[in-house]
Every structure is written in C-alpha cells, then in structure tokens.
Protein backbone atom coordinates (compact mmCIF):
# COMPACT_ATOMS: atom_id res chain seq x y z
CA UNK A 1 -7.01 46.71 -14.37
CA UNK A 2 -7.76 45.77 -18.01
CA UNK A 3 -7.20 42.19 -17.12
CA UNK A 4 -9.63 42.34 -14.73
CA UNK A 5 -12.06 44.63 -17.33
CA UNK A 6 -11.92 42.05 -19.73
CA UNK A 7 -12.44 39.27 -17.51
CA UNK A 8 -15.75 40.45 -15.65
CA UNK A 9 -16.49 41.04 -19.85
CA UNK A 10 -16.08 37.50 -20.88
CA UNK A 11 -17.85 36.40 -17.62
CA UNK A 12 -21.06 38.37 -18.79
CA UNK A 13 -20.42 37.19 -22.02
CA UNK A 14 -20.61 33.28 -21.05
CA UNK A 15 -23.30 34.25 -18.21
CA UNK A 16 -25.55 35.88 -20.74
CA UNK A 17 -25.18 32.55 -22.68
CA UNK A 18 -26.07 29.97 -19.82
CA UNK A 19 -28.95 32.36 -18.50
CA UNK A 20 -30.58 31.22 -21.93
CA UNK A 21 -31.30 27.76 -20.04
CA UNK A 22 -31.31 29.57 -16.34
CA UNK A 23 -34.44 30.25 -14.75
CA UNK A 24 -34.75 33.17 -12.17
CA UNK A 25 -35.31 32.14 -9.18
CA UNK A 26 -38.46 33.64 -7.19
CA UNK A 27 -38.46 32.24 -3.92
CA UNK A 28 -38.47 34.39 -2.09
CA UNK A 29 -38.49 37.24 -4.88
CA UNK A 30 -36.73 40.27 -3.72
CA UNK A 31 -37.30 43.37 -5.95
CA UNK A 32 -34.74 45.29 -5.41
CA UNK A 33 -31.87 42.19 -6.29
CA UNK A 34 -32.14 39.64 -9.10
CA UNK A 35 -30.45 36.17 -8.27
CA UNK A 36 -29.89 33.22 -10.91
CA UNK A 37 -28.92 29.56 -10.83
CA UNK A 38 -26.85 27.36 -13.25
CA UNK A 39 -27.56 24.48 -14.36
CA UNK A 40 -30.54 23.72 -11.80
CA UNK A 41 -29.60 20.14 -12.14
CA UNK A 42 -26.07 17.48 -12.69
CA UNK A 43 -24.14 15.51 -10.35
CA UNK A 44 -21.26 15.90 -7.75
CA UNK A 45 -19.14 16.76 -10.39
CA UNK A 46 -20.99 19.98 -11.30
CA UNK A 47 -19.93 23.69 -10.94
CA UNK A 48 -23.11 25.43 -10.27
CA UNK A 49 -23.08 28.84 -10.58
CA UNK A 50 -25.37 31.57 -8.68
CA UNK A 51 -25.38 34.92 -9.75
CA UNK A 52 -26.98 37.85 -7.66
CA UNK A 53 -27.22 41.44 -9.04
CA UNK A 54 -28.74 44.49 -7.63
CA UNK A 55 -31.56 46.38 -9.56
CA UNK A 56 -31.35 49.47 -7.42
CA UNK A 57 -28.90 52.04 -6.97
CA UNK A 58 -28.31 53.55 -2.89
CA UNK A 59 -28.12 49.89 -1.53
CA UNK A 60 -25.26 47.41 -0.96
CA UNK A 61 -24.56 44.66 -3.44
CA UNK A 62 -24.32 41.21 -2.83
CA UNK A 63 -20.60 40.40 -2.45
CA UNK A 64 -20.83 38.21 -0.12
CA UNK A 65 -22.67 35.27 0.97
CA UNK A 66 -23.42 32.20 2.31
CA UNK A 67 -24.62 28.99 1.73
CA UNK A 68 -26.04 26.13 3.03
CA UNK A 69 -27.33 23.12 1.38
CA UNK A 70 -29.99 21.01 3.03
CA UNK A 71 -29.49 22.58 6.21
CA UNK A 72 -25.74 21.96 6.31
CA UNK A 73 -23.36 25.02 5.74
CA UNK A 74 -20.95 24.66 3.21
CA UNK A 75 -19.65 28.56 3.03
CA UNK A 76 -19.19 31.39 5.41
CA UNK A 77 -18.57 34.52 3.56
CA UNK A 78 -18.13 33.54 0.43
CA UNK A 79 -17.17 36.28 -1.53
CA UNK A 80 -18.06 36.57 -5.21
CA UNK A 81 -16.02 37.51 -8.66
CA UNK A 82 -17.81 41.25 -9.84
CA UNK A 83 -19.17 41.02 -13.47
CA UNK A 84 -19.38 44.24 -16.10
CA UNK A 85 -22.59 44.73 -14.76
CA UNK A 86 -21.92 44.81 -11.36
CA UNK A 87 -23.53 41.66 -10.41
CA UNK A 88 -21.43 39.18 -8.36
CA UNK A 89 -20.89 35.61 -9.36
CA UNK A 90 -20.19 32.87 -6.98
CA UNK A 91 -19.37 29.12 -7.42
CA UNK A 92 -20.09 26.18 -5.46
CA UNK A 93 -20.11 22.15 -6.16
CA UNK A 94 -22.07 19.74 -4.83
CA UNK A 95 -21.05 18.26 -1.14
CA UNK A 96 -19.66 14.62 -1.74
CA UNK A 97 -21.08 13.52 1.42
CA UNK A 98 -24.24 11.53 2.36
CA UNK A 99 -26.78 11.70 2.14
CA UNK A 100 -26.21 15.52 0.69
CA UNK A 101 -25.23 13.85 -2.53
CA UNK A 102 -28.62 11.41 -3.27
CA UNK A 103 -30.88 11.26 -6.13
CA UNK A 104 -33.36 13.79 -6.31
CA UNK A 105 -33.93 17.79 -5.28
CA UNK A 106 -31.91 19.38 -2.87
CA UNK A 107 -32.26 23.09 -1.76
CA UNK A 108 -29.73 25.49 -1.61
CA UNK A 109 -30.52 28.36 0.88
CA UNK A 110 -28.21 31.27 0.03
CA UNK A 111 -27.92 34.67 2.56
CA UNK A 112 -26.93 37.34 2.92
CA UNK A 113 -26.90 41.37 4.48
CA UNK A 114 -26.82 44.83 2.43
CA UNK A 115 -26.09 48.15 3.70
CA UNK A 116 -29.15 49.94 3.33
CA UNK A 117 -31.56 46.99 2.63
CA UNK A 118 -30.87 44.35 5.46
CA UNK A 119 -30.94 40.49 5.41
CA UNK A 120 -31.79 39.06 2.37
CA UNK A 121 -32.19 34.98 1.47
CA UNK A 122 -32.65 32.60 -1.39
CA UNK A 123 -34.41 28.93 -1.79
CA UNK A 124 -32.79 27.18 -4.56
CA UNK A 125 -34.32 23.93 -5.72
CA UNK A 126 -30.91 21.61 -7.34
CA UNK A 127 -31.43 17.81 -8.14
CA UNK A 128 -28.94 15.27 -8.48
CA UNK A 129 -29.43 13.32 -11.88
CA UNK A 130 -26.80 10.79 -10.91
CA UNK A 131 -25.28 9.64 -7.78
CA UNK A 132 -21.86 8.69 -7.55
CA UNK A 133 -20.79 8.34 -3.52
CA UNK A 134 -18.53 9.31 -1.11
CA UNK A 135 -15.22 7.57 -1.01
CA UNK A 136 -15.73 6.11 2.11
CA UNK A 137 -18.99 4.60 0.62
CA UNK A 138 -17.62 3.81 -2.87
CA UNK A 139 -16.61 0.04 -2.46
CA UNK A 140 -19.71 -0.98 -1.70
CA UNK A 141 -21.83 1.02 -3.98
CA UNK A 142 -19.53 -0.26 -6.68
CA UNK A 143 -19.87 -3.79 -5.88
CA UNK A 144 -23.68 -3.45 -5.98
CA UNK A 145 -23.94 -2.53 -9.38
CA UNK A 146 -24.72 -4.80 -12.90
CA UNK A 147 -21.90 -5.50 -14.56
CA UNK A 148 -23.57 -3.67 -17.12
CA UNK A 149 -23.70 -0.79 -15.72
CA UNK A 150 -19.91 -0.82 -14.38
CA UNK A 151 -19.04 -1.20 -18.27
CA UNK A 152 -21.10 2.20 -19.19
CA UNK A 153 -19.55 3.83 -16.22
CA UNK A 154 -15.68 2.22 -16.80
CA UNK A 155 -15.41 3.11 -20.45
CA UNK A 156 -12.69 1.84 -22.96
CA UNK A 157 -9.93 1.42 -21.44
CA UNK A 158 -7.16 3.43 -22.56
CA UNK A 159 -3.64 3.09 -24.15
CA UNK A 160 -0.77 2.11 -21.64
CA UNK A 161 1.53 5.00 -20.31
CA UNK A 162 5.37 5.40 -20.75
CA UNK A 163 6.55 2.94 -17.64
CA UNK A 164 8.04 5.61 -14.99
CA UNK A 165 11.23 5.45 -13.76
CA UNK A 166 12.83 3.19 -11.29
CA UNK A 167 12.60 4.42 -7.41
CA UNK A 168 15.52 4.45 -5.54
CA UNK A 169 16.41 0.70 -3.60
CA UNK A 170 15.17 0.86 -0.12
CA UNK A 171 16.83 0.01 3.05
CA UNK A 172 18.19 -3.66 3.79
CA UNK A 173 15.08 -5.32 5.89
CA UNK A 174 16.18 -7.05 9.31
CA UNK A 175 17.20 -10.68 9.23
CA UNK A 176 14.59 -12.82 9.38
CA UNK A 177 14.55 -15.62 11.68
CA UNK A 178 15.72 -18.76 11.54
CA UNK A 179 13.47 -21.88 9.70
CA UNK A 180 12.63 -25.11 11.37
CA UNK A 181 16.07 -27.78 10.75
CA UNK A 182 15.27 -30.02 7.30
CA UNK A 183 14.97 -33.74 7.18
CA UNK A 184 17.82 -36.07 7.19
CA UNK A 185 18.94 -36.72 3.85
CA UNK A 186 19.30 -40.26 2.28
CA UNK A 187 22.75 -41.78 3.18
CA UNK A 188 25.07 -41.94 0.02
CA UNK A 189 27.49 -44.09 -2.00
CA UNK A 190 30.41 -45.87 0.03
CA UNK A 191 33.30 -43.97 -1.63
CA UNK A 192 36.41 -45.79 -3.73
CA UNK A 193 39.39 -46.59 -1.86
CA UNK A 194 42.12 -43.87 -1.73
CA UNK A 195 45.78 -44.30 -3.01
CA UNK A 196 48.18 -45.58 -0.44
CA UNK A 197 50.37 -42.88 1.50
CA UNK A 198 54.16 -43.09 1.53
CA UNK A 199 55.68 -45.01 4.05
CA UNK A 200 56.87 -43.24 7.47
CA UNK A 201 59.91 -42.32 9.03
CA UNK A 202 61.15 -44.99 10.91
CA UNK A 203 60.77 -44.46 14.87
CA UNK A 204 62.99 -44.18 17.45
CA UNK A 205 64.02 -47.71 19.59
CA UNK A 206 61.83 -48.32 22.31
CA UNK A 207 62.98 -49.33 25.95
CA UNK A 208 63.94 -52.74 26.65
CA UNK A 209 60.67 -54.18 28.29
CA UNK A 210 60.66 -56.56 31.76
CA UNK A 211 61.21 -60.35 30.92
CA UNK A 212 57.52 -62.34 31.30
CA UNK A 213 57.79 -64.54 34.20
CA UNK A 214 55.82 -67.37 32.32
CA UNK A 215 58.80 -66.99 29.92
CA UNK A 216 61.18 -67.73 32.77
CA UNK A 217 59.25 -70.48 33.87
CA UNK A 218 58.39 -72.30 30.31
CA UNK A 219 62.81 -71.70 29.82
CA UNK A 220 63.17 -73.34 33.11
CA UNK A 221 61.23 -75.97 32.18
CA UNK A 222 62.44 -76.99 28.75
CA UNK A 223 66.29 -76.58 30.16
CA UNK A 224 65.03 -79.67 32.83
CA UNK A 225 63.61 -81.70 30.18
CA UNK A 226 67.05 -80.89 28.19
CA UNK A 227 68.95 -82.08 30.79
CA UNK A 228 66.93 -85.55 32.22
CA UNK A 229 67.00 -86.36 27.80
CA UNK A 230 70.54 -85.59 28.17
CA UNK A 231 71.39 -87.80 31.01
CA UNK A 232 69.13 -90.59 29.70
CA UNK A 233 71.16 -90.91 26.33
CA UNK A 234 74.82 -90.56 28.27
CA UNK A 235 73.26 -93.18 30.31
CA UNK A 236 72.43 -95.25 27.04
CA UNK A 237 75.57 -94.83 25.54
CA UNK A 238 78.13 -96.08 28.43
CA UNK A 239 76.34 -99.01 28.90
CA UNK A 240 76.62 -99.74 25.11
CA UNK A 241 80.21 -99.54 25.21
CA UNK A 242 80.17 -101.87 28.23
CA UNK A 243 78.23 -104.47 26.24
CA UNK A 244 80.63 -104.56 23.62
C-alpha cells in the first residue's frame, strides 16, 4: 500500500511538471471532468500520456477508456494507473502503421461511460513531427532518402562488441551429388626400365611331340641321295683298281 502511495505521489509529481507545457483540452469541454494531453506532438516513438480527472464528487471516475486514433481503435478498456489526486493516467504510443503514422495532425478520440454522468468523449489533436515507417515499408523509404540525411539519421557508429561465443556445429548436410567427369589429362613420361627379375624354376619335361611328316620326307630324301653318291664312288673305285 505505501508502494503504491508513493507511486501515484511521484506520478503527480512528474504530471504536475509536464502539464507546465500541456494544454487542456476543450473539445468537447465537459465540466464536470478535466482531461489533459502530453506532449501534443513527437513521433512513433513517443509515449503520450492522457490524463482525465473528475471535478465533481457523486459521479464515476474515468478508469477506463478507450481509444481510437483516426477512426481506427487501438484500445478497448483500457484501464488507467490512479494518481494522489484521484485522476487516472493512461498511456498510449503512436500506431506504426500507415498511413496512421504520416506527417502532420492526427486525432485521438478517447471515450468513455460514468456511473451517474453517462457517455463522455474527447477530440485530441496529435501531429507527427517525423515519420519513420512501418517495417514492412522501411526498405523502400530508406532507399529514397539523401545520403545526407541517412548520415543524420545513422549516427556514429559505435565501438565493436565482445565477439559472442561459438554455436554449437550443426548436423552433417546430405551428400551432394556427383560433378560432371574432368578432362583427360596430358599423357606422361615413358618410365625407366625396371631391374631384371631372378631367373625361374626350371619346368617340368614336356611330352614327346609327333614326328613332322616333311621331316620324314626331307630324311628320306637325303638317305637316297646318300646312297646313289655312295654307289657312284664304289662304282669309281673298282674300276680304278681294274685299270691298274
């Protein structure tokens, strides 16, 4: 309970210092409740704050509300954070989505319902200072740009983090298939001449082969020429001896 005593205190606190550049907003104006915006103006990346209190007592308080933004709802029943002072603070940020996010004014139409006052609802006028869009729609606003102005909007660039640790190795990939057979290769040097082996062992003795039958002839032949030679010098000899 004191947390939450102290907390609605510093929220006062801090509202009492924004409501310096706040404006109250009067359309439609509502006597009986007081409703504030913060800022009235910034990009997608601003928190705007709206702050509704009551200024009478035996009616309900805004604690819930909700909100649309040109037309399109962005909260159902949003219910608000109670301040010291009973008034109800709720928070919102500008829809990243086209075209809710273009230069210029936008208007936030907040509702709601109170026990013993009925419905209740708020025009508030917001413009966007600077677009920055959707991410969807980022590439090709980015490449549309002057390199000048991707500088402004890039910054220096900062110093290099620790390098993170390795990641675990991932599963072996399936083989691939196989590539198209290379060219045929240039055909080399004619090698040196080896040592000679050792001599075999000697093999067994083959089978006597079948006498050629031109060998039988060419024998027969040469043993008739033996003989007629034969007879012719026998012949030559005896009739020598007879002469002597």
């Amino acid at each position: 309970m004191k947390k939450f005593v102290l907390w609605s205190v510093m929220l006062s606190l801090m509202f009492c210092v924004v409501c310096s550049e706040a404006s109250e907003v009067p359309n439609p104006y509502y006597p009986n409740y007081s409703i504030w915006v913060y800022p009235s103006e910034g990009t997608v990346f601003t928190d705007i704050l709206i702050r509704i209190r009551r200024e009478k007592s035996g009616i309900g308080d805004c604690d819930t509300i909700d909100i649309f933004w040109d037309d399109e709802c962005i909260a159902l029943s949003k219910t608000g954070t109670q301040s010291a002072d009973d008034s109800y603070n709720f928070w919102l940020k500008v829809p990243d989505q086209y075209p809710l996010s273009n230069l210029g004014n936008h208007t936030i139409n907040v509702r709601a319902s109170t026990w013993g006052y009925g419905f209740l609802s708020w025009n508030i006028t917001f413009r966007i200072t600077e677009y920055y869009p959707p991410e969807d729609l980022f590439m090709a606003w980015w490449n549309n740009l002057s390199n000048e102005t991707r500088e402004k909007l890039r910054g220096p660039q900062g110093i290099q983090g620790p390098q993170g640790i390795q990641g675990i190795q991932g599963p072996k990939g399936n083989t691939g298939a196989t590539g198209p057979k290379g060219d045929k290769g240039d055909k080399g040097d004619t090698g040196s001449i080896g040592p000679q082996g050792i001599q075999g062992l000697k093999g067994d003795k083959g089978d006597t082969g079948p006498y050629p039958i031109e060998m039988v002839a060419l024998n027969l032949g040469v043993s008739a020429i033996s003989g007629i030679v034969s007879a012719i010098a026998l012949s030559m000899v005896r009739k020598t001896k007879k002469e002597t």
